[in-house]
C-alpha atoms as a PDB file:
ATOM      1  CA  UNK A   1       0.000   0.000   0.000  1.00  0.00           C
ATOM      2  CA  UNK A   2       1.414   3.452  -0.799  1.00  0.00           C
ATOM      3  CA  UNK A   3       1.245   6.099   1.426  1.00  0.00           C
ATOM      4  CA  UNK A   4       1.417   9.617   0.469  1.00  0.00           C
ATOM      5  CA  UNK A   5       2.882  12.059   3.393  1.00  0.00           C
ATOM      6  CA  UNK A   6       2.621  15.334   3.080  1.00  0.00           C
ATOM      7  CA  UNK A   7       4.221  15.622   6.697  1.00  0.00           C
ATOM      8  CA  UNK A   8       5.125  12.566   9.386  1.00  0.00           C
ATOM      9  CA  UNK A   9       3.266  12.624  12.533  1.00  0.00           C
ATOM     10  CA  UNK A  10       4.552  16.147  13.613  1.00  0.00           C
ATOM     11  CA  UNK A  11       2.816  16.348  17.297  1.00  0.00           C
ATOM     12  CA  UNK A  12       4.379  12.968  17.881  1.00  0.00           C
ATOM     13  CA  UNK A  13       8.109  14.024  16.595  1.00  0.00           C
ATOM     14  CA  UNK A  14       9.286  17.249  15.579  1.00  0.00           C
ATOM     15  CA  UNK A  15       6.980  20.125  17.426  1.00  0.00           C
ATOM     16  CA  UNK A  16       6.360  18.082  20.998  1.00  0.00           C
ATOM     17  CA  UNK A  17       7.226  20.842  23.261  1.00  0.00           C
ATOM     18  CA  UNK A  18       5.229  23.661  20.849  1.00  0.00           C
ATOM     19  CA  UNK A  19       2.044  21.186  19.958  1.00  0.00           C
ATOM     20  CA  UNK A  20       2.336  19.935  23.572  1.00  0.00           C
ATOM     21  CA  UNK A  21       1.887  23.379  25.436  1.00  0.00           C
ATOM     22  CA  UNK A  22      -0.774  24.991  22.624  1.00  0.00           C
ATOM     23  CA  UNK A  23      -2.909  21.817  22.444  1.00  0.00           C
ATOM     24  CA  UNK A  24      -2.839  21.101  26.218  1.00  0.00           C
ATOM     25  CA  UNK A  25      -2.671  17.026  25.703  1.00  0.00           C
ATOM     26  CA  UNK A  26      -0.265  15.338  27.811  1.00  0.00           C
ATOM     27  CA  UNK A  27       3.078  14.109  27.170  1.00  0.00           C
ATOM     28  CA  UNK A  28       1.714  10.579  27.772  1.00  0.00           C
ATOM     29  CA  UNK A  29      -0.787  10.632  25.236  1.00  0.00           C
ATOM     30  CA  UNK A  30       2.054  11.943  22.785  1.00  0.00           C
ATOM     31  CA  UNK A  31       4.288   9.233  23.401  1.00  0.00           C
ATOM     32  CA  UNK A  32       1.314   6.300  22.194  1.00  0.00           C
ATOM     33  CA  UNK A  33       1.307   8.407  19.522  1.00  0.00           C
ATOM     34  CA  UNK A  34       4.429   8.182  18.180  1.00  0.00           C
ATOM     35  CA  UNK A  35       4.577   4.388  19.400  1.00  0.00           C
ATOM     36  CA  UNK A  36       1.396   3.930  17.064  1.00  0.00           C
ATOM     37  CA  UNK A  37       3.171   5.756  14.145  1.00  0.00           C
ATOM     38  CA  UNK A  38       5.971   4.133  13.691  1.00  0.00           C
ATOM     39  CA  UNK A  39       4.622   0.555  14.420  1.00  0.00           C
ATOM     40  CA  UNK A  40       1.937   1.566  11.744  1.00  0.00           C
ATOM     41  CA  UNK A  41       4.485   2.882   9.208  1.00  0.00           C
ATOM     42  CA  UNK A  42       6.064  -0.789   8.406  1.00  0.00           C
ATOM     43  CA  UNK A  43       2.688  -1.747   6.862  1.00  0.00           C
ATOM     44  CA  UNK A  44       3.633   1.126   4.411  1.00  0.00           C
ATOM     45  CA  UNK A  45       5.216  -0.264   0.847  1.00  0.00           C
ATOM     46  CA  UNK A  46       6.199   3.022  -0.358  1.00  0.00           C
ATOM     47  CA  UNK A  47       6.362   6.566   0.830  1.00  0.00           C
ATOM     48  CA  UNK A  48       5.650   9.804  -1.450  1.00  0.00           C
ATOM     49  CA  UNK A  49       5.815  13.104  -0.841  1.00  0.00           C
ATOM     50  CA  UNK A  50       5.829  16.706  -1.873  1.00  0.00           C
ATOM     51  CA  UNK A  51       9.608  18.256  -1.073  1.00  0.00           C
ATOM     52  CA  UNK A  52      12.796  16.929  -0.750  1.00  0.00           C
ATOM     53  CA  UNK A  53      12.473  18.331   3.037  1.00  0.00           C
ATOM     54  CA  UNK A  54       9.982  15.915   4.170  1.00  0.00           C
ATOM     55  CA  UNK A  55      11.570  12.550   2.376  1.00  0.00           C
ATOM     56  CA  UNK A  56      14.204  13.378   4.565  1.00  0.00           C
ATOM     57  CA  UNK A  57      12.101  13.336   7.811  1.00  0.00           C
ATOM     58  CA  UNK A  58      10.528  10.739   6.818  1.00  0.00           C
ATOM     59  CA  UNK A  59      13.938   8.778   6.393  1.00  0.00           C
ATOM     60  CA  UNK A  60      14.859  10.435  10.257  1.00  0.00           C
ATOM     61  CA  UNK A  61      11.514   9.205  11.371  1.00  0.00           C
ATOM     62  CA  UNK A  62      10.967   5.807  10.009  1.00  0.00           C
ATOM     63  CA  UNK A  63      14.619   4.883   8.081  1.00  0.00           C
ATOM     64  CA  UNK A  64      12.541   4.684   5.098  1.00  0.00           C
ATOM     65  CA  UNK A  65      13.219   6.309   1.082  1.00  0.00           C
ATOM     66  CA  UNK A  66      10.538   8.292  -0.065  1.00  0.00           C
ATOM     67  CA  UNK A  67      10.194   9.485  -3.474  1.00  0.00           C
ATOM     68  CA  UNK A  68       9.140  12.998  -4.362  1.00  0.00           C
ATOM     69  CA  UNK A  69       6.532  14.034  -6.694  1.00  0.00           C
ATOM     70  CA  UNK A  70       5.795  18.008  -6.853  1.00  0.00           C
ATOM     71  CA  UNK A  71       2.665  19.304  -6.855  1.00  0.00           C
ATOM     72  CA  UNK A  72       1.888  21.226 -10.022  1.00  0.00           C
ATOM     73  CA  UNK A  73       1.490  24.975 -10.063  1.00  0.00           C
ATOM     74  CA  UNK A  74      -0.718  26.476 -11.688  1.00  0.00           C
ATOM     75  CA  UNK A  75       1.324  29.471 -13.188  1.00  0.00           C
ATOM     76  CA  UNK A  76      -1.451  30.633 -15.505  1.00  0.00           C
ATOM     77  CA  UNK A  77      -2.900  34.176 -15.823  1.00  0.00           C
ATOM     78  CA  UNK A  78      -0.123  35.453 -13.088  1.00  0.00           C
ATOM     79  CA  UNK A  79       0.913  38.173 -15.488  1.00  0.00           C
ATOM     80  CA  UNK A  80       3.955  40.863 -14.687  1.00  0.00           C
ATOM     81  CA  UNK A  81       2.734  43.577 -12.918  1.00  0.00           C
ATOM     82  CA  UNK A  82       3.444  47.003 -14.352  1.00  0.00           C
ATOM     83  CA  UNK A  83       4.567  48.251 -10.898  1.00  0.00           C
ATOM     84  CA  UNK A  84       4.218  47.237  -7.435  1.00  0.00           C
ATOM     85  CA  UNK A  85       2.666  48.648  -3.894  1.00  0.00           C
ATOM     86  CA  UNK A  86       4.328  49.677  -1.086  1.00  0.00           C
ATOM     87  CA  UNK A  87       3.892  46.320   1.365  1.00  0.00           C
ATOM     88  CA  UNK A  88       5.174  43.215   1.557  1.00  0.00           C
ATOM     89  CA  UNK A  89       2.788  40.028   2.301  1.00  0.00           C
ATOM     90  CA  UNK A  90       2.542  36.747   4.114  1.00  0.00           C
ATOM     91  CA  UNK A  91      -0.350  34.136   4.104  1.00  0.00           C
ATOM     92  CA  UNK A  92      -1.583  31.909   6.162  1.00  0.00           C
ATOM     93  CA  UNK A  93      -1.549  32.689   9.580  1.00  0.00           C
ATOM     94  CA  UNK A  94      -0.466  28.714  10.858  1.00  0.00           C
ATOM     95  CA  UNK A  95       2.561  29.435   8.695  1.00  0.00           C
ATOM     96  CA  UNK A  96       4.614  30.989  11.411  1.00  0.00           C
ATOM     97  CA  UNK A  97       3.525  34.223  10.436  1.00  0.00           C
ATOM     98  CA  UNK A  98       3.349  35.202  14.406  1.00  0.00           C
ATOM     99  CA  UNK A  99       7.407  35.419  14.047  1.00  0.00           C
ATOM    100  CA  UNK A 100       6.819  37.766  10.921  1.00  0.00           C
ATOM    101  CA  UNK A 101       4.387  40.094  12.454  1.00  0.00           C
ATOM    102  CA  UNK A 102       6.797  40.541  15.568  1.00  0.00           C
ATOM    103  CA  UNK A 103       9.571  40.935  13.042  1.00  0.00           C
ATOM    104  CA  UNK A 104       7.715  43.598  11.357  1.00  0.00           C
ATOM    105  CA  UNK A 105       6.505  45.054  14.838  1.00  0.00           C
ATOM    106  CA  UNK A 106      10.382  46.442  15.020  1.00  0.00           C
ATOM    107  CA  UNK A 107      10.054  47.938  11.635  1.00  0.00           C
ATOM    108  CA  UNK A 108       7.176  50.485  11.539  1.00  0.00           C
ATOM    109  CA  UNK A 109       8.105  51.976   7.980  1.00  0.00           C
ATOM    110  CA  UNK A 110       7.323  48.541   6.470  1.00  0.00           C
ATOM    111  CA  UNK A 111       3.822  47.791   5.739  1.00  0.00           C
ATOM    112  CA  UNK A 112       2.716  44.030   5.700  1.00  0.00           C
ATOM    113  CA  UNK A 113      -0.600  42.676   4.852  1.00  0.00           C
ATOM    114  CA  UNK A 114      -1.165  39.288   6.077  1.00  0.00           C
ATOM    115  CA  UNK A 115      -4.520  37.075   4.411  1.00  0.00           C
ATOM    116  CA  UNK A 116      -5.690  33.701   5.979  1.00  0.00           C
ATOM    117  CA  UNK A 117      -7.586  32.299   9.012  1.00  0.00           C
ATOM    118  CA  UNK A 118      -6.591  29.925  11.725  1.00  0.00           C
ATOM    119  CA  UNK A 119      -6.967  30.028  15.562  1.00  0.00           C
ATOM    120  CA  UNK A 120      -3.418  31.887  15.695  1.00  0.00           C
ATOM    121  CA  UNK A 121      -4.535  34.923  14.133  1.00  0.00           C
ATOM    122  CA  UNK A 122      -6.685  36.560  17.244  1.00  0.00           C
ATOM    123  CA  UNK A 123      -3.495  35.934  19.155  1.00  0.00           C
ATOM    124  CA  UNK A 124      -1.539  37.666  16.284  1.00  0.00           C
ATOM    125  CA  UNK A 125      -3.672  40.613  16.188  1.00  0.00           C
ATOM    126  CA  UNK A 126      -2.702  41.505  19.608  1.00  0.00           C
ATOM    127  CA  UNK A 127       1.154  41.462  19.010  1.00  0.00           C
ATOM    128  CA  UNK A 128       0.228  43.568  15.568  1.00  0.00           C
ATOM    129  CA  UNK A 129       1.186  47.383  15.632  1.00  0.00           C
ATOM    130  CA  UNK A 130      -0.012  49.919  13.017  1.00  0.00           C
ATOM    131  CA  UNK A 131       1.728  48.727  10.051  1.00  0.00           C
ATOM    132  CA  UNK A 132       0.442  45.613  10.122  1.00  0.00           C
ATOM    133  CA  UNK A 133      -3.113  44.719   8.641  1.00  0.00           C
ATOM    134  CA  UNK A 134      -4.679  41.148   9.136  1.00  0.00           C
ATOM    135  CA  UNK A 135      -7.318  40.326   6.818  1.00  0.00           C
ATOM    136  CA  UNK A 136      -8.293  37.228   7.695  1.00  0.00           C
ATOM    137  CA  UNK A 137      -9.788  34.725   5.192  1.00  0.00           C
ATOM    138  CA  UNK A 138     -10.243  36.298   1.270  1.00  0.00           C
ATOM    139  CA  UNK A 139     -11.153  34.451  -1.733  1.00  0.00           C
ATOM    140  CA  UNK A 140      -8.094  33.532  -4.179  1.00  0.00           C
ATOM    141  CA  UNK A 141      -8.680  36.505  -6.394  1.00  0.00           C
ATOM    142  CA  UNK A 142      -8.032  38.841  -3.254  1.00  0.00           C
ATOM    143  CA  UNK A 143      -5.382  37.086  -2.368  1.00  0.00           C
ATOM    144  CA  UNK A 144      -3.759  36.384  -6.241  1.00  0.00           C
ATOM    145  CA  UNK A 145      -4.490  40.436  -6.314  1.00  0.00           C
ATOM    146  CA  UNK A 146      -1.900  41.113  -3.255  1.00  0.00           C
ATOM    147  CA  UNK A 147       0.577  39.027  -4.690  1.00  0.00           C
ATOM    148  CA  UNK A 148       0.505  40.434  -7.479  1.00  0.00           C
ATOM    149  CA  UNK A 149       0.972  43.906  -6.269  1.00  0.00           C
ATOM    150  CA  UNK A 150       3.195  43.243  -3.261  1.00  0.00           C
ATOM    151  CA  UNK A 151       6.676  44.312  -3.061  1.00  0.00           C
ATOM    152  CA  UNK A 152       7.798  40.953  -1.259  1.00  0.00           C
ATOM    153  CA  UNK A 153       6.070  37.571  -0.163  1.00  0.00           C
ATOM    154  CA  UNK A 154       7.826  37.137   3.441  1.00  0.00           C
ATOM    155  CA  UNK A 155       7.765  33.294   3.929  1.00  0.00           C
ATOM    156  CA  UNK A 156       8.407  31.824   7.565  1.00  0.00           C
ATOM    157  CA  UNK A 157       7.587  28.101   6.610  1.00  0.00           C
ATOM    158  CA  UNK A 158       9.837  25.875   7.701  1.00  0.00           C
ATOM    159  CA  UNK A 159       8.571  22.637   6.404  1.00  0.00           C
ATOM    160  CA  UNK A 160       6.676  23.786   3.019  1.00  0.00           C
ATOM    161  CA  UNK A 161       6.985  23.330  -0.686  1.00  0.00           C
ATOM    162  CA  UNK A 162       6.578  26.459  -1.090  1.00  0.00           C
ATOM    163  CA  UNK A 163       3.600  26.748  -3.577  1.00  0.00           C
ATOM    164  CA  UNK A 164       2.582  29.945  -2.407  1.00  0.00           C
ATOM    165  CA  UNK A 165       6.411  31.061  -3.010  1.00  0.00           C
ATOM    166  CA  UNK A 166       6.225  29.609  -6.770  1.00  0.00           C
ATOM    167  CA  UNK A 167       3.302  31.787  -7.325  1.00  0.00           C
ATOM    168  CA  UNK A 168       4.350  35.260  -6.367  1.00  0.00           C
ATOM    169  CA  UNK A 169       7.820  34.061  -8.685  1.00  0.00           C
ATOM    170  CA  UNK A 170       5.019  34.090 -11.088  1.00  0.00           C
ATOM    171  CA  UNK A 171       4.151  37.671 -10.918  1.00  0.00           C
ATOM    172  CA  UNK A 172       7.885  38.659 -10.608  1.00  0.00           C
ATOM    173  CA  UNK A 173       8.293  39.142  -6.858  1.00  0.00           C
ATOM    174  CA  UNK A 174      10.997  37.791  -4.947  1.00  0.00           C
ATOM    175  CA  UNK A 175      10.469  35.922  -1.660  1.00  0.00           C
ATOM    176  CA  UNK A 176      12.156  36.783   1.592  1.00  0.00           C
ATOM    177  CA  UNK A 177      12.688  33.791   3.908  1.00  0.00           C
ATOM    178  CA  UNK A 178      13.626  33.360   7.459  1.00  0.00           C
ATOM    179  CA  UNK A 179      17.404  32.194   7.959  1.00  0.00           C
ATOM    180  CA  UNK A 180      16.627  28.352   7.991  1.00  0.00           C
ATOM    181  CA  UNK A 181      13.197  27.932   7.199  1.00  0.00           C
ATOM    182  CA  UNK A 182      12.027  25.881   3.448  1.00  0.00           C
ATOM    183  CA  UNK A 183      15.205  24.451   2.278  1.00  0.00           C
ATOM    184  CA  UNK A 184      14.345  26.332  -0.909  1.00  0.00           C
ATOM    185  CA  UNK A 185      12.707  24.104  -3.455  1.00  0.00           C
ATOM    186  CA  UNK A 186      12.288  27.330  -5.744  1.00  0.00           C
ATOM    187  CA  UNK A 187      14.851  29.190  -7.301  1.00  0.00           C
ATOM    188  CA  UNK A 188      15.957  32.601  -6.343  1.00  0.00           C
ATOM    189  CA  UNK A 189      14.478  32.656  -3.182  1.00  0.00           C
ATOM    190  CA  UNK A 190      16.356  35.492  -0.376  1.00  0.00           C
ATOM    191  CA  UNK A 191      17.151  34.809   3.185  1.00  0.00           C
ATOM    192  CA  UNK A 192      15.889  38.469   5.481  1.00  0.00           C
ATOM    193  CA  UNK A 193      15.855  37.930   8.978  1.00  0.00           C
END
């Protein structure tokens, strides 16, 4: 049977400490669950996933190969803008953004715009300062319009393929990245902060 991961177990492995203290579970119940995931992963014939970064967790996790198929982007109708806005952008708010907007906190000149939903963002908008706007969820054409026009996608994702990423390439914006974070699957991508 093939399994397709697009991320191990993470609450069982790689974020204990973080998913233990936001989720409030135990570190009991974490440890049956990473007991239950790697029994459960030798009934597993063959491992896919989307990046390069997660075949190698999943070869730290369970000492098995995975091969990597990328997810298609779709690149069409993201025209070159004739200029850009003043503001850079992030989306979504599970995405580590909370390290951006504190980042950007310290830099009151720089607008950013951040678009997407997700329990962290009410805690998010109380760390945010004037130059930062949350939006909260928008349909894709809001959101393919700020790409479009932003200066810079800021990307905190440490574990992503970076689709979002791909797509403002697509309307000739660079991305910024934390030092660190996606172990950049897409060309021409800048470290910031």
């Amino acid at each position: 049977m093939p399994l397709v991961i697009e991320q191990p177990d993470l609450t069982a492995h790689y974020v204990s400490g973080q998913f233990l203290k936001e989720s409030g579970l135990d570190r009991g119940f974490l440890q049956s669950l990473c007991q239950w995931d790697q029994l459960s992963s030798n009934c597993v014939d063959l491992f896919l996933t989307n990046s390069r970064f997660i075949a190698k967790r999943i070869w730290w996790y369970y000492r098995r190969e995975a091969a990597v198929i990328s997810p298609p982007v779709d690149t069409q109708g993201f025209a070159l803008p004739k200029g850009k806005d003043d503001f850079y952008f992030t989306a979504p708010p599970y995405k580590r953004t909370d390290v951006i907007v504190e980042a950007f906190s310290n830099m009151p000149k720089k607008p950013l715009i951040v678009i997407g939903d997700g329990p962290k963002l009410q805690p998010m908008g109380k760390k945010a300062v004037a130059n930062v706007t949350l939006l909260g969820y928008q349909p894709f054409e809001i959101l393919k319009d700020h790409l479009h026009r932003a200066w810079d996608l800021i990307f905190a994702a440490e574990r992503d393929f970076g689709i979002l990423a791909l797509e403002t390439q697509a309307f000739g914006a660079p991305v910024l990245l934390e030092r660190g974070t996606m172990r950049r699957p897409t060309p021409k991508i800048k470290c910031l902060f």
